[in-house]
N, C-alpha and C. Protein backbone atom coordinates (compact mmCIF):
# COMPACT_ATOMS: atom_id res chain seq x y z
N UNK A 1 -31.61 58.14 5.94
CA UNK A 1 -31.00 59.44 6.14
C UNK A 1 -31.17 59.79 7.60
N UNK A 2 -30.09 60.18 8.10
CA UNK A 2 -30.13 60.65 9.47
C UNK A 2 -29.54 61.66 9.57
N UNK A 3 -30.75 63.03 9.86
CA UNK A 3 -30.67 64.11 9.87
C UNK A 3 -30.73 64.39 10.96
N UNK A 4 -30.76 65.52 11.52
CA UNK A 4 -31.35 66.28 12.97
C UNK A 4 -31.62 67.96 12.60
N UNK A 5 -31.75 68.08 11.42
CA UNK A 5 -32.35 69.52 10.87
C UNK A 5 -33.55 69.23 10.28
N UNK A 6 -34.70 69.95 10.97
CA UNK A 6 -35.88 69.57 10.63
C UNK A 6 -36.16 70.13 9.29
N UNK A 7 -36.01 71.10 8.60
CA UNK A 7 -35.85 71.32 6.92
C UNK A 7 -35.65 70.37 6.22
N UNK A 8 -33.96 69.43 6.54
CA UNK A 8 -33.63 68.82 5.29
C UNK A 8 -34.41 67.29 5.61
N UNK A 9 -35.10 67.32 6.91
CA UNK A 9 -35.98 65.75 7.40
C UNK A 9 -36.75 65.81 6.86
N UNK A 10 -37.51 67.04 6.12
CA UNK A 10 -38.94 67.02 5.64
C UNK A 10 -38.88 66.71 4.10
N UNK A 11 -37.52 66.74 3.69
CA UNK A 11 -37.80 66.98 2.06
C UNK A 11 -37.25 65.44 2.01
N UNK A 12 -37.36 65.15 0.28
CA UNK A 12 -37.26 63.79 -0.06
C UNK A 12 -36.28 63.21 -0.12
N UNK A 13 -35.31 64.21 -0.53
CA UNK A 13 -34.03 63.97 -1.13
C UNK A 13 -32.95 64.47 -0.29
N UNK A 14 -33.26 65.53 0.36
CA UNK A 14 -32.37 66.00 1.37
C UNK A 14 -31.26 66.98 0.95
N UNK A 15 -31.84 67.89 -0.03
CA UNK A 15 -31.86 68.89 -0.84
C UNK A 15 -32.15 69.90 -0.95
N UNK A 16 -33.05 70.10 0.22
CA UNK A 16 -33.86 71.17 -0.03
C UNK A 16 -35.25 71.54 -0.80
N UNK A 17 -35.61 70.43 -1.28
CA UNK A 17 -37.40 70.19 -1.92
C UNK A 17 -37.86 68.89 -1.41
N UNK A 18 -38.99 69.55 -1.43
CA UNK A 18 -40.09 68.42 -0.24
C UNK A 18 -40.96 68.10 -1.10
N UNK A 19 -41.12 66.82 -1.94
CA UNK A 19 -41.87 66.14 -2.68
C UNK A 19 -43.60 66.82 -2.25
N UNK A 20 -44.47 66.55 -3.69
CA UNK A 20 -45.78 66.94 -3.21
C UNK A 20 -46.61 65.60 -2.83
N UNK A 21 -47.16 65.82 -2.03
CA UNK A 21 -47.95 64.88 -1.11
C UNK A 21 -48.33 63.73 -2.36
N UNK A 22 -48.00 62.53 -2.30
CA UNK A 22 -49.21 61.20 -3.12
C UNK A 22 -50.14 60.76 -2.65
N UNK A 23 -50.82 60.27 -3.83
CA UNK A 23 -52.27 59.55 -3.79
C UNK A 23 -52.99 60.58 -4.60
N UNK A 24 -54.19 59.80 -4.88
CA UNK A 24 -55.25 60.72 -5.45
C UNK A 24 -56.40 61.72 -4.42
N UNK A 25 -55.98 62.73 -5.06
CA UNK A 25 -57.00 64.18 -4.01
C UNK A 25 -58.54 63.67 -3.89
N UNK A 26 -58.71 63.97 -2.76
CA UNK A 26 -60.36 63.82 -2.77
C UNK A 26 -61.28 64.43 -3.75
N UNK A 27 -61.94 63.94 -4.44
CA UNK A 27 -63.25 64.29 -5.44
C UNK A 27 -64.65 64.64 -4.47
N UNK A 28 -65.16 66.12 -4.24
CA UNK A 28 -66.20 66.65 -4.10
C UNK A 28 -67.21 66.36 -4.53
N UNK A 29 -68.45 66.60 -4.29
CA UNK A 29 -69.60 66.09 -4.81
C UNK A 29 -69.85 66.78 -6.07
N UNK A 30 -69.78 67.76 -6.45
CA UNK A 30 -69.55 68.84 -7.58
C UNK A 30 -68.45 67.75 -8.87
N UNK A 31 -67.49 67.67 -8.24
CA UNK A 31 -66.57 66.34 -9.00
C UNK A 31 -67.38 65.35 -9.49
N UNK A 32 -67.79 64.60 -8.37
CA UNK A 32 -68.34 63.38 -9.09
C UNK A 32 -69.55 63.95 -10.04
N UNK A 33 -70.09 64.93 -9.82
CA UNK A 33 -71.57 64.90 -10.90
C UNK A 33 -71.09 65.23 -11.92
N UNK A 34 -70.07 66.11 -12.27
CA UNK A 34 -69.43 66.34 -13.74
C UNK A 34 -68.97 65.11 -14.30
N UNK A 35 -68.38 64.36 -13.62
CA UNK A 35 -67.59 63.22 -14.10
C UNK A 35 -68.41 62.15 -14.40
N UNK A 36 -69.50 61.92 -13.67
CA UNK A 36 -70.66 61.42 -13.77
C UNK A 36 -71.52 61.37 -15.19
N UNK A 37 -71.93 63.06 -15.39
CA UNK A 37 -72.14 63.71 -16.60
C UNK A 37 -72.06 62.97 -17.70
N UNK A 38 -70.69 63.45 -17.41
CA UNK A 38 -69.43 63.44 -18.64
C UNK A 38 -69.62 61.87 -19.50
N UNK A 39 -69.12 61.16 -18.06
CA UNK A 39 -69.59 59.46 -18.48
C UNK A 39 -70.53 59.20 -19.38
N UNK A 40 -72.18 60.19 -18.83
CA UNK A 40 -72.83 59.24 -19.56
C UNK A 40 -73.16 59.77 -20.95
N UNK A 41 -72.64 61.13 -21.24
CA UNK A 41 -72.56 61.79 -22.28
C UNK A 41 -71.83 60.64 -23.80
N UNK A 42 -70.69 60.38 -22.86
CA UNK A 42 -70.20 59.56 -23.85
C UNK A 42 -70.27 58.08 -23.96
N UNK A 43 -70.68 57.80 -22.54
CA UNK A 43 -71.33 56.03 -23.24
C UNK A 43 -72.71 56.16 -23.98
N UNK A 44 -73.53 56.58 -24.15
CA UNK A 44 -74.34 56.60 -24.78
C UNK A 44 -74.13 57.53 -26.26
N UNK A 45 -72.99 57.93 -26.25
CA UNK A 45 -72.69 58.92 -27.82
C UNK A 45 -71.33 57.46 -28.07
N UNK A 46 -71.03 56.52 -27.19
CA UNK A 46 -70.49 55.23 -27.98
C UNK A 46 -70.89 54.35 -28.13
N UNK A 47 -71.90 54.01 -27.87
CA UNK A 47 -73.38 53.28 -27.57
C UNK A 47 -73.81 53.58 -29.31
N UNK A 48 -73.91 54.83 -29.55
CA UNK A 48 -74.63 55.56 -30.60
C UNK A 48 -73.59 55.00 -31.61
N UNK A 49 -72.19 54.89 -32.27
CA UNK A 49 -71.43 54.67 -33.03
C UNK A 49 -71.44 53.29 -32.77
N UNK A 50 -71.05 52.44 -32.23
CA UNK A 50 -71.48 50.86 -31.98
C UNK A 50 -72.43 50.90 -32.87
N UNK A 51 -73.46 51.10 -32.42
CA UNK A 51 -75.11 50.56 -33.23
C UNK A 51 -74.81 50.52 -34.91
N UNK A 52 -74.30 51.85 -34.86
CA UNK A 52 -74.61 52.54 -36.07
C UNK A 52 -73.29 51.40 -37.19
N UNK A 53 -72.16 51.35 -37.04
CA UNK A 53 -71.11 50.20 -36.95
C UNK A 53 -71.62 49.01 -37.26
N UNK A 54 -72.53 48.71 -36.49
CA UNK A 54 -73.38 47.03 -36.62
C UNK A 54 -74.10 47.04 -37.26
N UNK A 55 -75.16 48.07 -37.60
CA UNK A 55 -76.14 48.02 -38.70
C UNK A 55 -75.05 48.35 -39.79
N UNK A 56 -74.08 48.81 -40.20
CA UNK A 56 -73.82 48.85 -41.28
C UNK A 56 -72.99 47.27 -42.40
N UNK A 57 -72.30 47.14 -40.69
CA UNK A 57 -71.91 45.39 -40.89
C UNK A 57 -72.62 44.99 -41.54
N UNK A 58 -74.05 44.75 -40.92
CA UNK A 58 -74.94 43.93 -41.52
C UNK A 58 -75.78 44.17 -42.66
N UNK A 59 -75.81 45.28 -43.02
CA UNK A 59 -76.40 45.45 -44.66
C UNK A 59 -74.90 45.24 -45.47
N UNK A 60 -73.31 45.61 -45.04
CA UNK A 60 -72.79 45.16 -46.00
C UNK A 60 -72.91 43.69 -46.25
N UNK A 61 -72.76 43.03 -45.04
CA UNK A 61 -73.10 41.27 -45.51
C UNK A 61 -73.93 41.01 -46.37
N UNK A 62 -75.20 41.81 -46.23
CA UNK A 62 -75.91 41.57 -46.63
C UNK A 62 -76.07 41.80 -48.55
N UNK A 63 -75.51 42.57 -48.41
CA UNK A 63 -75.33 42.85 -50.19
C UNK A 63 -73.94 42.06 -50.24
N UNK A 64 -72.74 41.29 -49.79
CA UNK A 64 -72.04 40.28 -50.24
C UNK A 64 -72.85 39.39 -50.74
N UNK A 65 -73.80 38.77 -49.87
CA UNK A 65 -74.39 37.53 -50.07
C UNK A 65 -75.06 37.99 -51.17
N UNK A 66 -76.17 39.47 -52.01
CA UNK A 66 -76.77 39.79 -53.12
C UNK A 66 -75.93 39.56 -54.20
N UNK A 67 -74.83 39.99 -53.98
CA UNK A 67 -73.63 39.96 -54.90
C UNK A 67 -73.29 38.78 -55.47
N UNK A 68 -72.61 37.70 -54.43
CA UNK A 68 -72.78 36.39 -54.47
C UNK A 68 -73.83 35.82 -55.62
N UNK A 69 -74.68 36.25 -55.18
CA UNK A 69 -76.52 35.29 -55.59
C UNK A 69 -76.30 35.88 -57.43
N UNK A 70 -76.20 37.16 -57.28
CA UNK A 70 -75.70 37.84 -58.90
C UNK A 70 -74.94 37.10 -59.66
N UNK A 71 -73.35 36.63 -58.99
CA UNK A 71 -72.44 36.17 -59.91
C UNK A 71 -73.07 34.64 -59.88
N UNK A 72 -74.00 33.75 -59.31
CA UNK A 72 -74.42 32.58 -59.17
C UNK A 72 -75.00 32.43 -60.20
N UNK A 73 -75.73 33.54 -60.60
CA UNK A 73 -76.53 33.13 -61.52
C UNK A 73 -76.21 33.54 -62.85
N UNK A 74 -75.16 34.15 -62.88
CA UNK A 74 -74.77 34.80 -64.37
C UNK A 74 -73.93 33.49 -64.42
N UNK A 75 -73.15 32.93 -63.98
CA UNK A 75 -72.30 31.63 -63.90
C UNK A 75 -73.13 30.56 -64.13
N UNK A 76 -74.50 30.37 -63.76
CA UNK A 76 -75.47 29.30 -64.23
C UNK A 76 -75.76 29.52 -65.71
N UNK A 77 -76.36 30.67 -66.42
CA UNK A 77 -76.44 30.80 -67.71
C UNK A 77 -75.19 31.23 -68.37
N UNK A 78 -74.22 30.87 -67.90
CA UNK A 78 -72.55 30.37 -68.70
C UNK A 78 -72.09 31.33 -69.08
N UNK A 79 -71.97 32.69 -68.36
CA UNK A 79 -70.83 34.19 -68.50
C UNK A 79 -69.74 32.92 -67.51
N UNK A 80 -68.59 33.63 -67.43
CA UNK A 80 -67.70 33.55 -67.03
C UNK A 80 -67.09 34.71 -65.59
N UNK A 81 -67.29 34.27 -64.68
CA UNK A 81 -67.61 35.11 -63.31
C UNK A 81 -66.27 36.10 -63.50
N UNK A 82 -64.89 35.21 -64.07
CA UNK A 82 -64.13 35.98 -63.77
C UNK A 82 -64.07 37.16 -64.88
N UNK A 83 -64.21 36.93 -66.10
CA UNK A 83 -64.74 37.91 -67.05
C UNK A 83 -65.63 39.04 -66.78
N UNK A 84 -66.68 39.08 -66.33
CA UNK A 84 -67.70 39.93 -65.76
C UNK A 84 -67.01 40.68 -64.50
N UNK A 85 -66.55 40.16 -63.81
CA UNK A 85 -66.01 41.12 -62.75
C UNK A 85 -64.70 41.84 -63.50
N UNK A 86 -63.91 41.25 -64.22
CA UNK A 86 -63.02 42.09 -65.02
C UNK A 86 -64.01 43.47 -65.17
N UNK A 87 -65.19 42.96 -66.26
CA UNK A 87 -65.29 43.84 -66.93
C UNK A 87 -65.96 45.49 -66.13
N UNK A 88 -67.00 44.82 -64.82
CA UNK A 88 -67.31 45.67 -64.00
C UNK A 88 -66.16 46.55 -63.33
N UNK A 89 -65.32 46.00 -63.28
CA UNK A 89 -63.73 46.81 -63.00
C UNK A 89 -63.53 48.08 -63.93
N UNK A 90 -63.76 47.50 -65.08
CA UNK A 90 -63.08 48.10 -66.28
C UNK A 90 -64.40 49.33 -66.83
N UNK A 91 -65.73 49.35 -66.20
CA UNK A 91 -66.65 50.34 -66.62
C UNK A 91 -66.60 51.46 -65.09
N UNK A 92 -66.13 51.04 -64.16
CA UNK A 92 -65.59 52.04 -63.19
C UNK A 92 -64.17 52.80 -63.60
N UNK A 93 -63.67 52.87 -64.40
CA UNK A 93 -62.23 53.49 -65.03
C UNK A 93 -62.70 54.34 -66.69
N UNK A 94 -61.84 55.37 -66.40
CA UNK A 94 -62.32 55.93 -67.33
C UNK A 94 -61.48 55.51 -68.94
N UNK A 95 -62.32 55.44 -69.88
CA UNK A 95 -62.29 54.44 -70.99
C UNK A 95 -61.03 54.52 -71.58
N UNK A 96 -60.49 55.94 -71.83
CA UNK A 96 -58.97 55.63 -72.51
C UNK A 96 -57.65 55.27 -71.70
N UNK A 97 -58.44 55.48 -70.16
CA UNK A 97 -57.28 54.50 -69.40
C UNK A 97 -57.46 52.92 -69.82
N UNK A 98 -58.17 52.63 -70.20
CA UNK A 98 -58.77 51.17 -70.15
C UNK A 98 -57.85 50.82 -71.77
N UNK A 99 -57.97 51.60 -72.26
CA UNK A 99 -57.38 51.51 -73.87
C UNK A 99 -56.26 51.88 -74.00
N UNK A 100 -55.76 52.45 -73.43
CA UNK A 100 -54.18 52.47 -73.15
C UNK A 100 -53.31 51.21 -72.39
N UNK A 101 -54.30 51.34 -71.60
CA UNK A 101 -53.82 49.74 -70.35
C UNK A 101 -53.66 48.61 -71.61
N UNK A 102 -54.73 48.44 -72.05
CA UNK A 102 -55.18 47.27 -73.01
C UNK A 102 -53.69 47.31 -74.40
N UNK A 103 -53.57 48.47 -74.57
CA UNK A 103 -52.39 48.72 -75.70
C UNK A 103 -51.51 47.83 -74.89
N UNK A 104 -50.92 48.88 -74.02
CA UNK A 104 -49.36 48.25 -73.63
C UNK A 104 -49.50 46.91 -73.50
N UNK A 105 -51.09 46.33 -72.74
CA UNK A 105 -50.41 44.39 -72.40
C UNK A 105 -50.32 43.61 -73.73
N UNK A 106 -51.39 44.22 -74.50
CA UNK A 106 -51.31 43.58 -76.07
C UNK A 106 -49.57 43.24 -76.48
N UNK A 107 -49.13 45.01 -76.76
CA UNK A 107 -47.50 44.40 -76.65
C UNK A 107 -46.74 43.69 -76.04
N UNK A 108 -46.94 43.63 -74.90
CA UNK A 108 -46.31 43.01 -74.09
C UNK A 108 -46.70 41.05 -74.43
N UNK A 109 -48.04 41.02 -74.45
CA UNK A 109 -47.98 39.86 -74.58
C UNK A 109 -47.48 39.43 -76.43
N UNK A 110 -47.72 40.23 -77.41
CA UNK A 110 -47.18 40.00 -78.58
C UNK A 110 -45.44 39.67 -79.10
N UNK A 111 -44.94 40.82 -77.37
CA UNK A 111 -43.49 40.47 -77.52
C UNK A 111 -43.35 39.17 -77.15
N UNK A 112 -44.09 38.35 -76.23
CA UNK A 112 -43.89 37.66 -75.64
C UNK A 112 -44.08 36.25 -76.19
N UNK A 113 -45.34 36.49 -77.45
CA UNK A 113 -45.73 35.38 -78.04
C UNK A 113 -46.75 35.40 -77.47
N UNK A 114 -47.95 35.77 -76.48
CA UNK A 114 -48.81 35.24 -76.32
C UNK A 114 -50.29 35.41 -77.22
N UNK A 115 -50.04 36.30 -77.84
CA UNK A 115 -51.02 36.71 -79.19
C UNK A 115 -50.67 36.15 -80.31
């Protein structure tokens, strides 16, 4: 742009508005200690949820593998693993859902022939 009016030389567009200055403003010492603060407020309050996250990881593993060791051994004295977990399914539900469920597949499998 080649102007010779010092107004429209200063602005961006040559329009009549003069863009606001770029870059980032200087940070005061007052700045950095808040920000500072602030930081460590929350790495150590994510520090705090991490931990807490990992210990929980690890007791759930830890009762998989109990769990595990449970169905190992009900499967050694000859239950049927997949039966038993059915049935642990089926004592978390409340009972006449369980007896209703149980109706309809009965029919279903009776239409079907499988009874």
């Amino acid at each position: 742009m080649t102007t010779h009016d010092p107004d429209l030389a200063k602005t961006a567009n040559g329009r009549g508005k003069a863009k606001a200055p770029r870059g980032k403003m200087k940070e005061d010492k007052a700045d950095l200690d808040v920000k500072a603060g602030a930081f460590r407020v929350v790495k150590s309050e994510l520090k705090g949820f991490c931990e807490r996250v990992e210990a929980i990881e690890t007791e759930m593993a830890e009762l998989r593998e109990a769990l595990k060791e449970v169905y190992a051994e009900a499967q050694g004295r000859g239950y049927s693993v997949k039966s038993l977990k059915t049935v642990v399914k089926e004592r978390k539900r409340d009972r006449d859902d369980v007896i209703a469920e149980r109706e309809v597949t009965d029919l279903y499998r009776d239409q079907l022939g499988l009874l």
